[in-house]
N, C-alpha and C. Protein backbone atom coordinates (compact mmCIF):
# COMPACT_ATOMS: atom_id res chain seq x y z
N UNK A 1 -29.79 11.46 31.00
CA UNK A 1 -28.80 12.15 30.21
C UNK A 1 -28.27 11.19 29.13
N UNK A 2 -28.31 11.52 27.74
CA UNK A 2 -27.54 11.09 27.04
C UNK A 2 -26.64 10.92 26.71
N UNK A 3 -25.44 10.23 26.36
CA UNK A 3 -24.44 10.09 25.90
C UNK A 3 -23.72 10.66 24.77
N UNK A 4 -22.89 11.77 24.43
CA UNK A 4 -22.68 12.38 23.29
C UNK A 4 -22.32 11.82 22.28
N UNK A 5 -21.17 10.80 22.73
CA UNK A 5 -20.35 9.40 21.89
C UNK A 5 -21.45 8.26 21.77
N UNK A 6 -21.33 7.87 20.49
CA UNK A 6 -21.87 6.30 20.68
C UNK A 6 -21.42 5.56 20.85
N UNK A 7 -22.06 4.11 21.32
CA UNK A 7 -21.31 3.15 21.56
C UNK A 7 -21.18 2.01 20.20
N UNK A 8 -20.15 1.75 20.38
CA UNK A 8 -19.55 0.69 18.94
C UNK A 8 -20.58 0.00 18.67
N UNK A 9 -20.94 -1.65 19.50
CA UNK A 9 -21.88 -1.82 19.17
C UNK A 9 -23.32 -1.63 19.49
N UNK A 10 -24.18 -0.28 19.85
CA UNK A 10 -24.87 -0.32 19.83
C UNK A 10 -25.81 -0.01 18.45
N UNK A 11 -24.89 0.84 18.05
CA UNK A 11 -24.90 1.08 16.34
C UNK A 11 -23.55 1.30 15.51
N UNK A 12 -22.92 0.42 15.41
CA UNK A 12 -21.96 0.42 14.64
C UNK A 12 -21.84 1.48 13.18
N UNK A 13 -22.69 1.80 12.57
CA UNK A 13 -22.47 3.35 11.36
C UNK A 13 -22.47 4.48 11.55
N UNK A 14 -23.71 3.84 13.09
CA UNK A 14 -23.39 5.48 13.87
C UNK A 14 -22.54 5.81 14.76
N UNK A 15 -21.65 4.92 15.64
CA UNK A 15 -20.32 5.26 15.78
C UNK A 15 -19.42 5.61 14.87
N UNK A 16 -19.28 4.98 13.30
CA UNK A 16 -18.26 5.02 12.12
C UNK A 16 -18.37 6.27 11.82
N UNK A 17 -19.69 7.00 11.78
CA UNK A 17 -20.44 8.51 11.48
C UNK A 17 -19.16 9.34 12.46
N UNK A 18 -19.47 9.24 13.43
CA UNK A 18 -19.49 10.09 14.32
C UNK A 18 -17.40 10.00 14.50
N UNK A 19 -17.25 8.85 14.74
CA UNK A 19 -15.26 8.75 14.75
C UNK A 19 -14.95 9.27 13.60
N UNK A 20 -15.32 9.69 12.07
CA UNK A 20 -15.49 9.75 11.16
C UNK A 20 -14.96 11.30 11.34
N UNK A 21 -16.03 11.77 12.04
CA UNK A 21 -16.06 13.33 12.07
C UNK A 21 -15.61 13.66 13.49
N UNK A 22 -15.49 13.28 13.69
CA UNK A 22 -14.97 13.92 15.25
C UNK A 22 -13.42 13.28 16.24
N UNK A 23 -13.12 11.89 15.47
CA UNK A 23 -11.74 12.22 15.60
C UNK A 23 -10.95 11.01 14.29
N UNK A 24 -10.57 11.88 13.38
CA UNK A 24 -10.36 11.48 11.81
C UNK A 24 -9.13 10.71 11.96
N UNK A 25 -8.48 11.15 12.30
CA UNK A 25 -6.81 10.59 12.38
C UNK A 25 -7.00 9.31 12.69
N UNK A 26 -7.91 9.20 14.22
CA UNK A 26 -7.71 7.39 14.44
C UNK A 26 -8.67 6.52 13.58
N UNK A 27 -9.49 7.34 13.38
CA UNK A 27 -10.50 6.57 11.99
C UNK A 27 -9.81 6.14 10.93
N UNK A 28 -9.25 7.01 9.98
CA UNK A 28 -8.80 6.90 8.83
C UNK A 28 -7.42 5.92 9.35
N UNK A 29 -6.50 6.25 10.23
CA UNK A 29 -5.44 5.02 10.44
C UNK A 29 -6.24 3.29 10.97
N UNK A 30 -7.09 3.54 11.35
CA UNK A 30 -7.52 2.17 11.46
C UNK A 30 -8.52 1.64 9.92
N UNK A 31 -8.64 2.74 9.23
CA UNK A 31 -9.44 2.26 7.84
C UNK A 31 -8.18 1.58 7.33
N UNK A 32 -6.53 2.33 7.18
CA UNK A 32 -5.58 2.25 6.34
C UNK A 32 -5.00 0.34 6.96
N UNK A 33 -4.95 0.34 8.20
CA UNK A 33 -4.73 -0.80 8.67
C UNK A 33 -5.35 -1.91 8.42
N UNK A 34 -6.78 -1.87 7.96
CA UNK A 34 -7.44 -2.82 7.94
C UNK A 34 -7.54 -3.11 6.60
N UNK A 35 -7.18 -2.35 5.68
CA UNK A 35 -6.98 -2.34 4.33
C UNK A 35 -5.48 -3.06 4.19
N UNK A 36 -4.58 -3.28 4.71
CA UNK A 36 -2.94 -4.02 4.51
C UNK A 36 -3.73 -5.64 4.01
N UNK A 37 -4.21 -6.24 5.11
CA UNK A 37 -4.48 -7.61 4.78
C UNK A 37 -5.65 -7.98 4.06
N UNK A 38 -6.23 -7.07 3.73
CA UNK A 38 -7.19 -7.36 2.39
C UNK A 38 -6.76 -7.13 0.52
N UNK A 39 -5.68 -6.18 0.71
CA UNK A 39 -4.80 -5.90 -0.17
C UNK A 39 -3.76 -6.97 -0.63
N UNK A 40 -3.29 -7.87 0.73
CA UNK A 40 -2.30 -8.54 0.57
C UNK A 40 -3.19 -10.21 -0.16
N UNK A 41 -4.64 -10.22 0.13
CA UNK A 41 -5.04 -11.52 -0.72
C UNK A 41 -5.80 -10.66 -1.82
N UNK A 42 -5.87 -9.53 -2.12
CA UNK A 42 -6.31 -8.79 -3.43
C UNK A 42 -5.97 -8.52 -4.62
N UNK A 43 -4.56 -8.28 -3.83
CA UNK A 43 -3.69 -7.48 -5.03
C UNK A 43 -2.94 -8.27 -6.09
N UNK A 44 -2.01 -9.48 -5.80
CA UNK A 44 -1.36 -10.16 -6.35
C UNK A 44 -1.92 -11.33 -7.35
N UNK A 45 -3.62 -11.57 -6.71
CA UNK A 45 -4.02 -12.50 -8.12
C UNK A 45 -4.56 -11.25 -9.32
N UNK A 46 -5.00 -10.13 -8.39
CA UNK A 46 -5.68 -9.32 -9.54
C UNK A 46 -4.41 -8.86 -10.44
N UNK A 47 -3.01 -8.64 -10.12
CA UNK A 47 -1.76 -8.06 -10.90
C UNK A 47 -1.72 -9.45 -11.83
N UNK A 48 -1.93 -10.56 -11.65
CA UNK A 48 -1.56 -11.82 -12.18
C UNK A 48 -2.45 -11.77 -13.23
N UNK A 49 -3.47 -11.87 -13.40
CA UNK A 49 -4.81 -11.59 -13.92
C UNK A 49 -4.77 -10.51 -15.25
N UNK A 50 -4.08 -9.70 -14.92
CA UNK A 50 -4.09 -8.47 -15.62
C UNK A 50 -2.76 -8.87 -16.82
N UNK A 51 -2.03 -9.85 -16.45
CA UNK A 51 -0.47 -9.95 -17.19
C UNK A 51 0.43 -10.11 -16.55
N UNK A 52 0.84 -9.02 -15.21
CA UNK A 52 2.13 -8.83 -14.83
C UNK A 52 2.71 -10.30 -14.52
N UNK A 53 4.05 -10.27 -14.69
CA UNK A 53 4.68 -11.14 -13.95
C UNK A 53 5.62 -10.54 -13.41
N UNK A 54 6.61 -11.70 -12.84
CA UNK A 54 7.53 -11.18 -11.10
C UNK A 54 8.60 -11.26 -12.33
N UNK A 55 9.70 -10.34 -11.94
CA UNK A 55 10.76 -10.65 -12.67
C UNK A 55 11.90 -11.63 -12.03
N UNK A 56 13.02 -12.50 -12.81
CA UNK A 56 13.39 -12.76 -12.62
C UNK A 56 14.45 -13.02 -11.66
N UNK A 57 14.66 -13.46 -10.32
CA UNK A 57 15.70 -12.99 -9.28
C UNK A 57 16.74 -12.97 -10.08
N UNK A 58 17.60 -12.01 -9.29
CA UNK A 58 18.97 -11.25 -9.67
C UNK A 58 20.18 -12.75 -9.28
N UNK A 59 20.71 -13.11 -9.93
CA UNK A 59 21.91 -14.15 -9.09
C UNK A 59 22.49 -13.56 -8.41
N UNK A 60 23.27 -14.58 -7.43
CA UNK A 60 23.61 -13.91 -6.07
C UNK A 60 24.92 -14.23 -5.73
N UNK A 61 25.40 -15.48 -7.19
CA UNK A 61 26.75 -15.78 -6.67
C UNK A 61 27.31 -15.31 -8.32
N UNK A 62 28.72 -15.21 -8.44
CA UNK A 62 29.52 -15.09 -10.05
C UNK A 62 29.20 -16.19 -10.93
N UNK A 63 28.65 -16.35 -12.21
CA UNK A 63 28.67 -17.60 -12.87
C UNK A 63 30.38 -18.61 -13.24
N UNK A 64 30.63 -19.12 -12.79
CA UNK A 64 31.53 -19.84 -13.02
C UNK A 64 31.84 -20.23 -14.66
N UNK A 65 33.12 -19.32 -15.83
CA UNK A 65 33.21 -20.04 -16.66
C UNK A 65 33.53 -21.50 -17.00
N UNK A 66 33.09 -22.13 -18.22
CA UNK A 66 33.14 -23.52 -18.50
C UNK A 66 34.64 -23.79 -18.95
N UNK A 67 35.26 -25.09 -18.64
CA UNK A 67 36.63 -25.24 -19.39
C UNK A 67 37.64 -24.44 -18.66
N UNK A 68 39.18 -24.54 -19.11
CA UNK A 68 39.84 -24.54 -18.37
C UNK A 68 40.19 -23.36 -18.19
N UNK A 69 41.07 -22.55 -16.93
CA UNK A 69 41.23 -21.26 -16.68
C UNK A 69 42.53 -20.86 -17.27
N UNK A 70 42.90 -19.37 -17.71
CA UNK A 70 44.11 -19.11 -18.29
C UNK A 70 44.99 -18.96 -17.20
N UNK A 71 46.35 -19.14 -17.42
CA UNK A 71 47.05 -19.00 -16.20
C UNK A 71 47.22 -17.52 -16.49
N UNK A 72 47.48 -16.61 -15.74
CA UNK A 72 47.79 -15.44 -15.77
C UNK A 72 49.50 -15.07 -15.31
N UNK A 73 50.37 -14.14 -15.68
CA UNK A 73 51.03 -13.55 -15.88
C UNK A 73 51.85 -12.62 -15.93
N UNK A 74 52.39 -11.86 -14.67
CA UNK A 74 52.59 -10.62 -14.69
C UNK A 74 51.52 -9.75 -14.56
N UNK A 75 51.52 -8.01 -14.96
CA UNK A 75 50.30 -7.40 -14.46
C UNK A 75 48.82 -7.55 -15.32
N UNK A 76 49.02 -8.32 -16.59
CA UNK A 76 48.57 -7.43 -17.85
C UNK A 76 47.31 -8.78 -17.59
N UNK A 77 46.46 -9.11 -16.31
CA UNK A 77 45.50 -9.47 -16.24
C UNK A 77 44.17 -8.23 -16.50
């Protein structure tokens, strides 16, 4: 008797065939997964490459004016 499923590695395209078509969801989420860390050394020299650059971080503290501070006065700060 044969086996309906194949086995991974006994032919690996013809398992990919067959998970492919017969159960898609875990196929295609393990295509999408395995695609994150090939993306992550792909993407950022090819954006570099092309022009983009990173924009500038946002500051994170108030710039401190130069020279001395006004004294303030009643409400009319």
């Amino acid at each position: 008797m044969v086996n309906p499923t194949p086995r991974f590695w006994a032919g690996p395209l013809r398992y990919l065939h067959w998970s492919a078509r017969e159960k898609p969801a875990f196929f295609y989420s393990v295509v999408l997964g395995a695609s994150g860390p090939l993306m992550l050394l792909t993407v950022p020299p090819t954006m570099k490459r092309l022009g983009y650059e990173r924009a500038k971080p946002i500051p994170m503290t108030y710039p401190i004016p130069q020279g001395p501070r006004k004294t303030l006065t009643g409400y009319d700060d």
